[in-house]
PDB file of N, CA and C in Angstrom:
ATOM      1  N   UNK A   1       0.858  -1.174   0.000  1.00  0.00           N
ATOM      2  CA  UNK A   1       0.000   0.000   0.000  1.00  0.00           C
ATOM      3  C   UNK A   1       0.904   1.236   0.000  1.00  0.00           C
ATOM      4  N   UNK A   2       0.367   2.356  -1.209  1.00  0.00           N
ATOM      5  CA  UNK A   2       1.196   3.351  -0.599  1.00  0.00           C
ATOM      6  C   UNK A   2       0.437   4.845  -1.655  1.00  0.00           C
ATOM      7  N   UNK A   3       0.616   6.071  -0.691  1.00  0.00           N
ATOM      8  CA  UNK A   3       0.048   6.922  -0.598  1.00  0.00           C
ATOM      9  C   UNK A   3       0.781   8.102  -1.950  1.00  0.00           C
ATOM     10  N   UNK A   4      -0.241   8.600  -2.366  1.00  0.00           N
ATOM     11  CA  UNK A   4       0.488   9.745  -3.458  1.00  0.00           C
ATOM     12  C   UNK A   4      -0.672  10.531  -3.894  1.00  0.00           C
ATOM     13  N   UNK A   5      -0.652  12.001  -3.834  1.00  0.00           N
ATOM     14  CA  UNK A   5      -1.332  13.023  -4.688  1.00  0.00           C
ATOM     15  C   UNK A   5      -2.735  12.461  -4.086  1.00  0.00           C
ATOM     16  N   UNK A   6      -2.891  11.970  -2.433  1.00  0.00           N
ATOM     17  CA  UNK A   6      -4.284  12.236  -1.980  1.00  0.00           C
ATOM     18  C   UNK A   6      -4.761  10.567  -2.897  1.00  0.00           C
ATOM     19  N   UNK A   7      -4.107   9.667  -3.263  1.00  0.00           N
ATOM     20  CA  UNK A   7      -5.078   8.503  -3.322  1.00  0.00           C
ATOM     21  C   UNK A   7      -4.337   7.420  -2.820  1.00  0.00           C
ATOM     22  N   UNK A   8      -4.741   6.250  -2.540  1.00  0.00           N
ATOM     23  CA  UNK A   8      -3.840   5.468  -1.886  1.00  0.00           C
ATOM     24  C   UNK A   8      -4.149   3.815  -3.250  1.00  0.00           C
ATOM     25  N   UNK A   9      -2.683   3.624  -3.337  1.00  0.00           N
ATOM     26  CA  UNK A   9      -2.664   2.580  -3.849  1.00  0.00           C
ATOM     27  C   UNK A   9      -2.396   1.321  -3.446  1.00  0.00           C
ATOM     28  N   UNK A  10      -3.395   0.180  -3.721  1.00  0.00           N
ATOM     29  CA  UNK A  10      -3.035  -1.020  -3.104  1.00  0.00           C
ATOM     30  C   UNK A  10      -2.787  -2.357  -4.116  1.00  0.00           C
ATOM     31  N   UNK A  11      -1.667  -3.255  -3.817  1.00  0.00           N
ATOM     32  CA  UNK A  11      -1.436  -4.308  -4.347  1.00  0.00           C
ATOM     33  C   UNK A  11      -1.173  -5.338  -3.864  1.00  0.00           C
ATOM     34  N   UNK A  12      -1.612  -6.243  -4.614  1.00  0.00           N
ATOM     35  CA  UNK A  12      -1.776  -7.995  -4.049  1.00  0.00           C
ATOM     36  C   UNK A  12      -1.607  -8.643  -5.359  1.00  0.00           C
ATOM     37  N   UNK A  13      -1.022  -9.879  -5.203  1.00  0.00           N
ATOM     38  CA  UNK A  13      -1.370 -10.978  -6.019  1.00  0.00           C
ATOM     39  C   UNK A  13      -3.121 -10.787  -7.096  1.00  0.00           C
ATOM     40  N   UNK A  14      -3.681 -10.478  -6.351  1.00  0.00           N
ATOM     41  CA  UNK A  14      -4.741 -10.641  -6.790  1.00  0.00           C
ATOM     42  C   UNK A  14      -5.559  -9.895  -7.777  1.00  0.00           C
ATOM     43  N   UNK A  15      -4.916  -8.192  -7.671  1.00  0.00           N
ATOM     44  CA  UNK A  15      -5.339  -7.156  -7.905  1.00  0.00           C
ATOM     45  C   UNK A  15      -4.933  -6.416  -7.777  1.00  0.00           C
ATOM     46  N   UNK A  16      -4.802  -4.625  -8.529  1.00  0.00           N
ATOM     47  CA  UNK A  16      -4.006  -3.827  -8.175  1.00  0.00           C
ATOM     48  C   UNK A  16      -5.253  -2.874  -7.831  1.00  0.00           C
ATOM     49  N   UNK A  17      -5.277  -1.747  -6.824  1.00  0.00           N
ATOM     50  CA  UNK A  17      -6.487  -0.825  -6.575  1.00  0.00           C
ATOM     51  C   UNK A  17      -5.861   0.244  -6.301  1.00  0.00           C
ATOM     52  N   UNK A  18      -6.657   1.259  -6.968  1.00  0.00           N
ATOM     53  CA  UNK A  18      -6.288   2.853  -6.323  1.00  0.00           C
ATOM     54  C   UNK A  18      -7.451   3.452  -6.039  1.00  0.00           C
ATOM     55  N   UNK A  19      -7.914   4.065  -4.346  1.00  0.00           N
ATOM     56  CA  UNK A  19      -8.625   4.452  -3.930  1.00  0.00           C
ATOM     57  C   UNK A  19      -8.514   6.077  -3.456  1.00  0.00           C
ATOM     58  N   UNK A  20      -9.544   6.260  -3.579  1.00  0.00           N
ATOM     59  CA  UNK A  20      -9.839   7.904  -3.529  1.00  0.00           C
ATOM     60  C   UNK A  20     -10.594   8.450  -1.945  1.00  0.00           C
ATOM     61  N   UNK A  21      -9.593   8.653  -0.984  1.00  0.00           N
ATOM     62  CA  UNK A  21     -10.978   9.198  -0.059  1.00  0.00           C
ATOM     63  C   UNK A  21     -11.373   9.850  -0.135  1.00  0.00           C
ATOM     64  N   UNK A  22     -13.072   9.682   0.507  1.00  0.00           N
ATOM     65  CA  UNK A  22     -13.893  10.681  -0.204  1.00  0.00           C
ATOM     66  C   UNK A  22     -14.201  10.825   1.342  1.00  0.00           C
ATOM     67  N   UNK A  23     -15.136  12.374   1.943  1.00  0.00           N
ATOM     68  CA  UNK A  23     -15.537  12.469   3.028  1.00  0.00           C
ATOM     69  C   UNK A  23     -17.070  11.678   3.088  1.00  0.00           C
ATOM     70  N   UNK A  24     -17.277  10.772   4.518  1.00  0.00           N
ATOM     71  CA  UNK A  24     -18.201   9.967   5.233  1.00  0.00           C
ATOM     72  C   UNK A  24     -19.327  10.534   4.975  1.00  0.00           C
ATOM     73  N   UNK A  25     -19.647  11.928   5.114  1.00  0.00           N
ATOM     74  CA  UNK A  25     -20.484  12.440   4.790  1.00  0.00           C
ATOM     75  C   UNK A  25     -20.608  13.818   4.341  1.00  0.00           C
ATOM     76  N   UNK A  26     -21.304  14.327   3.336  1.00  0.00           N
ATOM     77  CA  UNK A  26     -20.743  15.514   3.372  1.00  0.00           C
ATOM     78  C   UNK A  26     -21.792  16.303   3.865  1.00  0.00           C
ATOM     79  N   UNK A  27     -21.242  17.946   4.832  1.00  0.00           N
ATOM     80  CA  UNK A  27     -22.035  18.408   5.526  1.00  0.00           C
ATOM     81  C   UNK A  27     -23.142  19.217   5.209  1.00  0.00           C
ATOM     82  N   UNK A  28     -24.454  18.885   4.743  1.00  0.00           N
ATOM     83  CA  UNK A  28     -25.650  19.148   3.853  1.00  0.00           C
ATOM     84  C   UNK A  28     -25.320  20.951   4.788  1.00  0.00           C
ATOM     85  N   UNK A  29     -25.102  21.113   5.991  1.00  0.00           N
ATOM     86  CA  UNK A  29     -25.392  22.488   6.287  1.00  0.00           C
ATOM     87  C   UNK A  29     -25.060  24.011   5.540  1.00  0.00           C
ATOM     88  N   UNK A  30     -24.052  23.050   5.031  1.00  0.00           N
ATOM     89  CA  UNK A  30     -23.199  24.452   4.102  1.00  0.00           C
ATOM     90  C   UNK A  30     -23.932  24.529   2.992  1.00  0.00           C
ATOM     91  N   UNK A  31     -24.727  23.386   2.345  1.00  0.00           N
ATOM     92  CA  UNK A  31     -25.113  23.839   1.640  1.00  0.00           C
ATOM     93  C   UNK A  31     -26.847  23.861   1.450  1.00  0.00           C
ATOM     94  N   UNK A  32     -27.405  24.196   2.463  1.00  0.00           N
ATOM     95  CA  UNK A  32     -28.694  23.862   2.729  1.00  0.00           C
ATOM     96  C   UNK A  32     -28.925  25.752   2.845  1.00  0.00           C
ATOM     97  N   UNK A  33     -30.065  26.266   2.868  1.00  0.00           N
ATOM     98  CA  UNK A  33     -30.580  27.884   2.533  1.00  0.00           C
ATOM     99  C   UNK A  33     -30.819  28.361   4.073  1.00  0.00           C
ATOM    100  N   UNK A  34     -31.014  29.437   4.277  1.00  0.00           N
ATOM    101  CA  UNK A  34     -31.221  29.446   6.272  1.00  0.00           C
ATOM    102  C   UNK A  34     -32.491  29.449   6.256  1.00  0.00           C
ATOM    103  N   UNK A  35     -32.167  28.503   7.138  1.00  0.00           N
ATOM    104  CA  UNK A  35     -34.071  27.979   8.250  1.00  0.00           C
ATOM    105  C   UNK A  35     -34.220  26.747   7.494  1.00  0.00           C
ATOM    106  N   UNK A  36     -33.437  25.968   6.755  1.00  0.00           N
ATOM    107  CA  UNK A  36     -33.568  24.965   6.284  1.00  0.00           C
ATOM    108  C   UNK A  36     -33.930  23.779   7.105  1.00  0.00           C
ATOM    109  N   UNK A  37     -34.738  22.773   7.695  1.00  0.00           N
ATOM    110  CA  UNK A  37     -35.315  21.746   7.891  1.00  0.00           C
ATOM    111  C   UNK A  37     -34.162  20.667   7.710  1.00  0.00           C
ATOM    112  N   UNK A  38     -33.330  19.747   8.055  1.00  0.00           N
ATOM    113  CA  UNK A  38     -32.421  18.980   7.434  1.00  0.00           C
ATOM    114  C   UNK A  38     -33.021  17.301   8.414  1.00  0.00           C
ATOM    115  N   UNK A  39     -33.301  16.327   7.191  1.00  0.00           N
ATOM    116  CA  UNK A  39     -33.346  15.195   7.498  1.00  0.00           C
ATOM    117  C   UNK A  39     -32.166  14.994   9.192  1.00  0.00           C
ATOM    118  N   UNK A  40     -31.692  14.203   9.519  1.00  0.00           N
ATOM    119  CA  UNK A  40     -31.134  13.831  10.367  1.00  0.00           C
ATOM    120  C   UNK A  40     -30.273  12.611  10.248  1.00  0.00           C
ATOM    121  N   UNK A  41     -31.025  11.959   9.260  1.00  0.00           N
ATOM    122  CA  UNK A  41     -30.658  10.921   9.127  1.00  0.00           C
ATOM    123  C   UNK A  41     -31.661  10.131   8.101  1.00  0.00           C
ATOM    124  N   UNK A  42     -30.912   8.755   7.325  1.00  0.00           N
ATOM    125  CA  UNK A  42     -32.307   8.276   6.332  1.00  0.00           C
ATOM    126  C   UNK A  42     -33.362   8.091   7.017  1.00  0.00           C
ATOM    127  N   UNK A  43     -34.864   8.325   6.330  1.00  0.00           N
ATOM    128  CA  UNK A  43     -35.908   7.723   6.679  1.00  0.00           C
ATOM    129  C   UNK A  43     -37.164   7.973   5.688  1.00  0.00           C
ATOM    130  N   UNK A  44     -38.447   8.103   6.024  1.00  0.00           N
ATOM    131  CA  UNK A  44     -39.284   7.468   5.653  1.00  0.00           C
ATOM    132  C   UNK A  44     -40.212   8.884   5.827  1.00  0.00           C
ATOM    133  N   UNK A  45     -40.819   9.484   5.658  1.00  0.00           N
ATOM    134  CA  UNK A  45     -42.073  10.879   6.077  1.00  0.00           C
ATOM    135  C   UNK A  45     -43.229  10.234   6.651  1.00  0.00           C
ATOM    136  N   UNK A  46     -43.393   9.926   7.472  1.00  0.00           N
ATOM    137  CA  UNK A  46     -44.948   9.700   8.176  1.00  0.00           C
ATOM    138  C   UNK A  46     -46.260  10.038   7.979  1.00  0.00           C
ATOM    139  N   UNK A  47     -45.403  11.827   8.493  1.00  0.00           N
ATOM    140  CA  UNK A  47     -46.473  12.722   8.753  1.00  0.00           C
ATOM    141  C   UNK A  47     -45.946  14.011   8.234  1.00  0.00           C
ATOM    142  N   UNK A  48     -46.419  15.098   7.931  1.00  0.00           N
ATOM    143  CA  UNK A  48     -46.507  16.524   7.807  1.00  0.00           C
ATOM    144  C   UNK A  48     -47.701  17.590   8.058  1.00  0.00           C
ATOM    145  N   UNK A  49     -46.945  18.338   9.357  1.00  0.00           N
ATOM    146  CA  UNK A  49     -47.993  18.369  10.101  1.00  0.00           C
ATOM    147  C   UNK A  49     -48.070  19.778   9.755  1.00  0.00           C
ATOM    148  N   UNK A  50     -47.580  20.752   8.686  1.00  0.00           N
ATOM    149  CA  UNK A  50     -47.666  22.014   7.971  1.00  0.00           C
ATOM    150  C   UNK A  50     -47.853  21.689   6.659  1.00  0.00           C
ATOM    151  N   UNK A  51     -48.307  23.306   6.412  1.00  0.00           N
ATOM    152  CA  UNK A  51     -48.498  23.403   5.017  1.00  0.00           C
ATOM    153  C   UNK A  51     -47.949  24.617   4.674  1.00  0.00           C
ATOM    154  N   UNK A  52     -47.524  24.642   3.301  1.00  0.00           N
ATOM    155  CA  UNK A  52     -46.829  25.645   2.914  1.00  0.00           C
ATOM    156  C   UNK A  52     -47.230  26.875   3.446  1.00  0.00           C
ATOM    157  N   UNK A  53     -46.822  27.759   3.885  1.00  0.00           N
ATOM    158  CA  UNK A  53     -47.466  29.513   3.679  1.00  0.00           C
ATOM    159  C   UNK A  53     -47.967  29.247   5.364  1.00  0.00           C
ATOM    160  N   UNK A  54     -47.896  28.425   6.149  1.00  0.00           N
ATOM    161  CA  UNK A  54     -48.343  28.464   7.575  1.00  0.00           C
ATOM    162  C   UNK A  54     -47.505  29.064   8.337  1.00  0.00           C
ATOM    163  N   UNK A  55     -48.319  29.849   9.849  1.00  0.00           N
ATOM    164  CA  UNK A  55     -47.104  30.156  10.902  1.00  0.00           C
ATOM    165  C   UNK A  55     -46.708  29.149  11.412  1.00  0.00           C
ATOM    166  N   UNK A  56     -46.014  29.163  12.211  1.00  0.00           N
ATOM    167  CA  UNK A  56     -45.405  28.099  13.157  1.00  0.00           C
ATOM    168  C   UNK A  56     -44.537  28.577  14.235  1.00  0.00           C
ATOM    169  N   UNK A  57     -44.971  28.337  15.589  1.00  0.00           N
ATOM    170  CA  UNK A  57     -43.968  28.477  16.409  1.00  0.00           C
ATOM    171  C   UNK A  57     -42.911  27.682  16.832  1.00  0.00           C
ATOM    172  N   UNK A  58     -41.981  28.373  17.522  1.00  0.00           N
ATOM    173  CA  UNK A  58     -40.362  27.714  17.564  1.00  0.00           C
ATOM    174  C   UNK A  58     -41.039  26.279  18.500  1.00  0.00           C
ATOM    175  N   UNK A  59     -39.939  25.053  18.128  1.00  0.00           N
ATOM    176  CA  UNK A  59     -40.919  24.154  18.868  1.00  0.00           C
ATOM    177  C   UNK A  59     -42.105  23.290  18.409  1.00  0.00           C
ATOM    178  N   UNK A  60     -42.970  24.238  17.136  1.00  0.00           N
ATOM    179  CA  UNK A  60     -43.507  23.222  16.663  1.00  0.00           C
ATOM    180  C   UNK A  60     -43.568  21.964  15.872  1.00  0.00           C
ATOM    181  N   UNK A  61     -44.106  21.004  15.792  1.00  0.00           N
ATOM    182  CA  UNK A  61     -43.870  20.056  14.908  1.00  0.00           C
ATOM    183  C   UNK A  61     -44.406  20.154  13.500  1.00  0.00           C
ATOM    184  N   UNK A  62     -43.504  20.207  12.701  1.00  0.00           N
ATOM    185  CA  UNK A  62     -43.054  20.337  11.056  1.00  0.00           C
ATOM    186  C   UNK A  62     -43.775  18.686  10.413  1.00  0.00           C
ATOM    187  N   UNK A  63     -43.168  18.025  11.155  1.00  0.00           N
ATOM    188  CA  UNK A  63     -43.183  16.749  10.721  1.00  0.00           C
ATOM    189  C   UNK A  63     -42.667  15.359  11.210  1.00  0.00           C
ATOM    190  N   UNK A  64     -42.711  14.236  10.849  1.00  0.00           N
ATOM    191  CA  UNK A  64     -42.683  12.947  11.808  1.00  0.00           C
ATOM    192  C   UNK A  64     -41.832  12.130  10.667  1.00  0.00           C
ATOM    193  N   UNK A  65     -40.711  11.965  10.723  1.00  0.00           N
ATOM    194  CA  UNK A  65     -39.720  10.795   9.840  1.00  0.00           C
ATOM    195  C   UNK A  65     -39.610   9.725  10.846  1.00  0.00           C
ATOM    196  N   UNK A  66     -39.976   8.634   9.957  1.00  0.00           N
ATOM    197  CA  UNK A  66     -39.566   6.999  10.497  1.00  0.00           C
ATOM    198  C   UNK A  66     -38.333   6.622  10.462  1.00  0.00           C
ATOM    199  N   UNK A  67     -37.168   6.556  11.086  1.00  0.00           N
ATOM    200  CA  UNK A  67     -35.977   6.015  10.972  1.00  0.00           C
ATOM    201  C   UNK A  67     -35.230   4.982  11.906  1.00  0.00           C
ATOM    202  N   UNK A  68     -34.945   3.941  11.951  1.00  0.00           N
ATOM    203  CA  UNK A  68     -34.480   2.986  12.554  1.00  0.00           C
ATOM    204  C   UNK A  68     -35.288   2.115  13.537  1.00  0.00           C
ATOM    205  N   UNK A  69     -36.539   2.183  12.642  1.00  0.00           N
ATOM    206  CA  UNK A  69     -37.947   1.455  13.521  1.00  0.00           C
ATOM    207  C   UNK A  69     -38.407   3.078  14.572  1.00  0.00           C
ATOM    208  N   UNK A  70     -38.078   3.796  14.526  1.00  0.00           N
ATOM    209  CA  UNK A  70     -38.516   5.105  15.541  1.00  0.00           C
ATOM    210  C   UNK A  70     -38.625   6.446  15.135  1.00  0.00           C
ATOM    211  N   UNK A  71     -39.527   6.569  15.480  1.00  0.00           N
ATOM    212  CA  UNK A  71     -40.417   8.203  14.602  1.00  0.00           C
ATOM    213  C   UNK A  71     -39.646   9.204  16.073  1.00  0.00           C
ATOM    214  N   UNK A  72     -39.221  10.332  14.403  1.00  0.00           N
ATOM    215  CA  UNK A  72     -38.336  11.341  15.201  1.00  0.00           C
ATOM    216  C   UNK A  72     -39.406  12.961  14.333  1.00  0.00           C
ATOM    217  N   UNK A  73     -39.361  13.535  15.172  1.00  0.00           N
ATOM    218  CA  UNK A  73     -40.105  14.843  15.571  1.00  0.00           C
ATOM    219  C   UNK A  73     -39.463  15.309  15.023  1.00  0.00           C
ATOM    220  N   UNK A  74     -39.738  16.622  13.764  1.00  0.00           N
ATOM    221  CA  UNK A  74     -39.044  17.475  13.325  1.00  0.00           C
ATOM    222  C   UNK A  74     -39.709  18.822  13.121  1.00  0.00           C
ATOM    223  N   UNK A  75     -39.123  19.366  14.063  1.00  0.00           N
ATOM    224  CA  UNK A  75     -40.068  20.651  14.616  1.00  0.00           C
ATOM    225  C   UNK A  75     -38.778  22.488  14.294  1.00  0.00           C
ATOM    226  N   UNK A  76     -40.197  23.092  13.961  1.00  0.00           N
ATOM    227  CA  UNK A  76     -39.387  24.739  14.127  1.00  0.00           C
ATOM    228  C   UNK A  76     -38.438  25.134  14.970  1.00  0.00           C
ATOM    229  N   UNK A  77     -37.246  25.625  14.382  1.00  0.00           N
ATOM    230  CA  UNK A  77     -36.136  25.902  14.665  1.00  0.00           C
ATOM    231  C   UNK A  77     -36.556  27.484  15.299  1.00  0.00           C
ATOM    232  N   UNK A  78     -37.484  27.909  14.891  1.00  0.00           N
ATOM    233  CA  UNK A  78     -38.005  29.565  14.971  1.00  0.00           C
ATOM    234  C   UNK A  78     -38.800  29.887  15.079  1.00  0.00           C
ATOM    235  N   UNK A  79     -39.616  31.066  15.616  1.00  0.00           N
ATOM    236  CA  UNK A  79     -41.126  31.320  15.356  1.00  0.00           C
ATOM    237  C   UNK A  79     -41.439  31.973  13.650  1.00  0.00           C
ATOM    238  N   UNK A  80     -42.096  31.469  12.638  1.00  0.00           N
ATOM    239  CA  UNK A  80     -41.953  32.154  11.035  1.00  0.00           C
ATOM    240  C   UNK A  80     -43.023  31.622  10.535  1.00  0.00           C
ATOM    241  N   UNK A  81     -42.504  30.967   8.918  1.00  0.00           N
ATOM    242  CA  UNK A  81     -43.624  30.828   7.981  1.00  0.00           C
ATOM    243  C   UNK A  81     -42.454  29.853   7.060  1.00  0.00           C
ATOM    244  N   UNK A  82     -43.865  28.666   7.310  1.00  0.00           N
ATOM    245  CA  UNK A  82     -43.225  27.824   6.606  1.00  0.00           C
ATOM    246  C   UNK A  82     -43.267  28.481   4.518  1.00  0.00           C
ATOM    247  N   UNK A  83     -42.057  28.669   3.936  1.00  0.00           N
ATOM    248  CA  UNK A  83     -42.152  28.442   2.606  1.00  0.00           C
ATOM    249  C   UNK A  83     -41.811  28.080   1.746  1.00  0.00           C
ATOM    250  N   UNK A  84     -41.125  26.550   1.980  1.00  0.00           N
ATOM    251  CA  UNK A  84     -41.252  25.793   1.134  1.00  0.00           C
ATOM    252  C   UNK A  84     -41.355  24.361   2.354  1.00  0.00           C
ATOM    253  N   UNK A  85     -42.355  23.885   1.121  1.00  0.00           N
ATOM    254  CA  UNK A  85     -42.343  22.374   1.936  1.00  0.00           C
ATOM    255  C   UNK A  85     -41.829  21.054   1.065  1.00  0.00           C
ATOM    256  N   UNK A  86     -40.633  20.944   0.889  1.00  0.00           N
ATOM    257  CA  UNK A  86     -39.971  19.620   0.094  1.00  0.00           C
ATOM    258  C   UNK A  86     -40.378  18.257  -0.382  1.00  0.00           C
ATOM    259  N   UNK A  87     -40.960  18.009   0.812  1.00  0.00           N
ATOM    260  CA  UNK A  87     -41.290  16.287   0.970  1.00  0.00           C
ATOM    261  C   UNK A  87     -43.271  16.059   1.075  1.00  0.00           C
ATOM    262  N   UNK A  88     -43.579  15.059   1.412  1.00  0.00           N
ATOM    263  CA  UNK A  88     -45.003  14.643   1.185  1.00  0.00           C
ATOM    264  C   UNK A  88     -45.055  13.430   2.115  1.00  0.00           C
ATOM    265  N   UNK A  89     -46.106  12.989   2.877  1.00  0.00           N
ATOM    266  CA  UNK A  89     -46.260  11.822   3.441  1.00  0.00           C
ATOM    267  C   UNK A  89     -45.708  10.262   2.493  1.00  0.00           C
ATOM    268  N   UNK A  90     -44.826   9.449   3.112  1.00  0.00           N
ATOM    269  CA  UNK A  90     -44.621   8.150   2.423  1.00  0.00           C
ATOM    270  C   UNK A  90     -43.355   8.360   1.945  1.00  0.00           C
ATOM    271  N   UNK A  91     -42.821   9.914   1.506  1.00  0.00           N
ATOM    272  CA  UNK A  91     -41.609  10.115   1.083  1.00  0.00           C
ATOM    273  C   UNK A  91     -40.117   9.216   1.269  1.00  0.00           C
ATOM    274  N   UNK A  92     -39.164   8.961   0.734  1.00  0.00           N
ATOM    275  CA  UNK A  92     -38.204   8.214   1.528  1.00  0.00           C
ATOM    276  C   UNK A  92     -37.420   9.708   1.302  1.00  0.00           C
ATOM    277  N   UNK A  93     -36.603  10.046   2.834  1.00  0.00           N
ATOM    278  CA  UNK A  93     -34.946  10.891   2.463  1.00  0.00           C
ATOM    279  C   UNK A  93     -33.844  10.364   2.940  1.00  0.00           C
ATOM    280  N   UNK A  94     -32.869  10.948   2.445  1.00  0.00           N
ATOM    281  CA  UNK A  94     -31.570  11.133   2.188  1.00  0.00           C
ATOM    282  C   UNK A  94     -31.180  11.910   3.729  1.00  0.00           C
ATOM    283  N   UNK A  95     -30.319  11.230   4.628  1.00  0.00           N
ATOM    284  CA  UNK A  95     -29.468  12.439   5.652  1.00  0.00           C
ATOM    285  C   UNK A  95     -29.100  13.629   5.268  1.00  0.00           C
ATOM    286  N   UNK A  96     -29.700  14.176   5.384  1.00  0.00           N
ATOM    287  CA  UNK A  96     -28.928  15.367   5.166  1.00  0.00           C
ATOM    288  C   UNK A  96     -30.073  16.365   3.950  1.00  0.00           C
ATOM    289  N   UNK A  97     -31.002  15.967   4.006  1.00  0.00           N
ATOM    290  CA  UNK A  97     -32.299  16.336   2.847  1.00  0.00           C
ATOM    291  C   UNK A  97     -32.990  17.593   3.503  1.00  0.00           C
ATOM    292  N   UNK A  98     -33.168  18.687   2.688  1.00  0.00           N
ATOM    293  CA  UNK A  98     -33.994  19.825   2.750  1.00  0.00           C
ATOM    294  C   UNK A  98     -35.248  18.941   2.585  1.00  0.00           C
ATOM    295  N   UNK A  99     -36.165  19.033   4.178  1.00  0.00           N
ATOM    296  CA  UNK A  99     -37.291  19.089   4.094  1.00  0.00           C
ATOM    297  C   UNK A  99     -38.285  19.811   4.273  1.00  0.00           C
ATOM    298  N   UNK A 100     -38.167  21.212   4.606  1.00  0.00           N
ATOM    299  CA  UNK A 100     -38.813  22.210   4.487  1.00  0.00           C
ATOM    300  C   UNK A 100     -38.072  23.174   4.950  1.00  0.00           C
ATOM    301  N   UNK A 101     -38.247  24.582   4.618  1.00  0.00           N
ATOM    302  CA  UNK A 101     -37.774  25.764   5.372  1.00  0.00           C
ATOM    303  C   UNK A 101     -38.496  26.928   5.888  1.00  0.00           C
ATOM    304  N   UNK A 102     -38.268  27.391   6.835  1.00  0.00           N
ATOM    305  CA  UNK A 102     -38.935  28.085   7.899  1.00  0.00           C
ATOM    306  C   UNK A 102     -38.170  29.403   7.765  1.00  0.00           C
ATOM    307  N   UNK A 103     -38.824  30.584   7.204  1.00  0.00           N
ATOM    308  CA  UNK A 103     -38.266  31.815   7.040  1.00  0.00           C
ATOM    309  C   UNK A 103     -38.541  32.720   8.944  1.00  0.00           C
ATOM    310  N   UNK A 104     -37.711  32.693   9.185  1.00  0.00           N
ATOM    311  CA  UNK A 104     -37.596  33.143  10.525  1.00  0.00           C
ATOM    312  C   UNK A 104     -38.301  34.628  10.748  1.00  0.00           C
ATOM    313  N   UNK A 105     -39.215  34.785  11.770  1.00  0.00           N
ATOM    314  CA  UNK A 105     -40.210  36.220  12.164  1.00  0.00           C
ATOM    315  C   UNK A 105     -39.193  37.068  12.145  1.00  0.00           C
ATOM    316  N   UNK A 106     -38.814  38.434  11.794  1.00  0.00           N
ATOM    317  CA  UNK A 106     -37.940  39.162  12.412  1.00  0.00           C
ATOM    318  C   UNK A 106     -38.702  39.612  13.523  1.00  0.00           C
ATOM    319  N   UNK A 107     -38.280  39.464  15.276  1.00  0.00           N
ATOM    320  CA  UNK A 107     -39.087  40.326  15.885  1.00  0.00           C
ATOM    321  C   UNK A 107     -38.296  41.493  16.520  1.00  0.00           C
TER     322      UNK A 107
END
């Protein structure tokens, strides 16, 4: 095995490989809009418990993803207005998935 220009090369009898690391995950935050909603992790949409153009207070529940046999709460980051809503009941996401965003009240 041996390392050059960021890829690592490996050899065996068997096969020769050159691998590329790539990052584990990459961090949806940087590139997600502010007040963005972000999956948590894969799962499943349950429930959606807003609708586009609604208020919502900080705290409330947005919505219900199924993930690892267990429904996780995904609630307002802010007191605002939901405007955009991404996903739909039954949906499957992605970690790291814009599922709605919450334009924050200025108060």
């Amino acid at each position: 095995m041996a390392r050059h220009g960021g890829k690592v090369y490996v050899d065996s009898p068997a096969a020769h490989a050159v691998l590329t690391p790539v990052p584990r995950l990459p961090e949806p935050a940087e590139r997600a809009a502010p007040g963005s909603l972000l999956a948590p992790m894969p799962g499943a949409v349950l429930r959606v418990e807003v609708k586009e153009g609604q208020r919502v207070d900080k705290g409330q529940p947005v919505l219900v993803l199924e993930a690892m046999k267990m429904e996780h709460r995904i609630t307002a980051p802010a007191t605002g207005t939901v405007s955009a809503l991404r996903v739909a009941k039954g949906d499957q996401v992605e970690a790291g998935a814009v599922l709605a965003i919450i334009d924050e009240e200025n108060t």
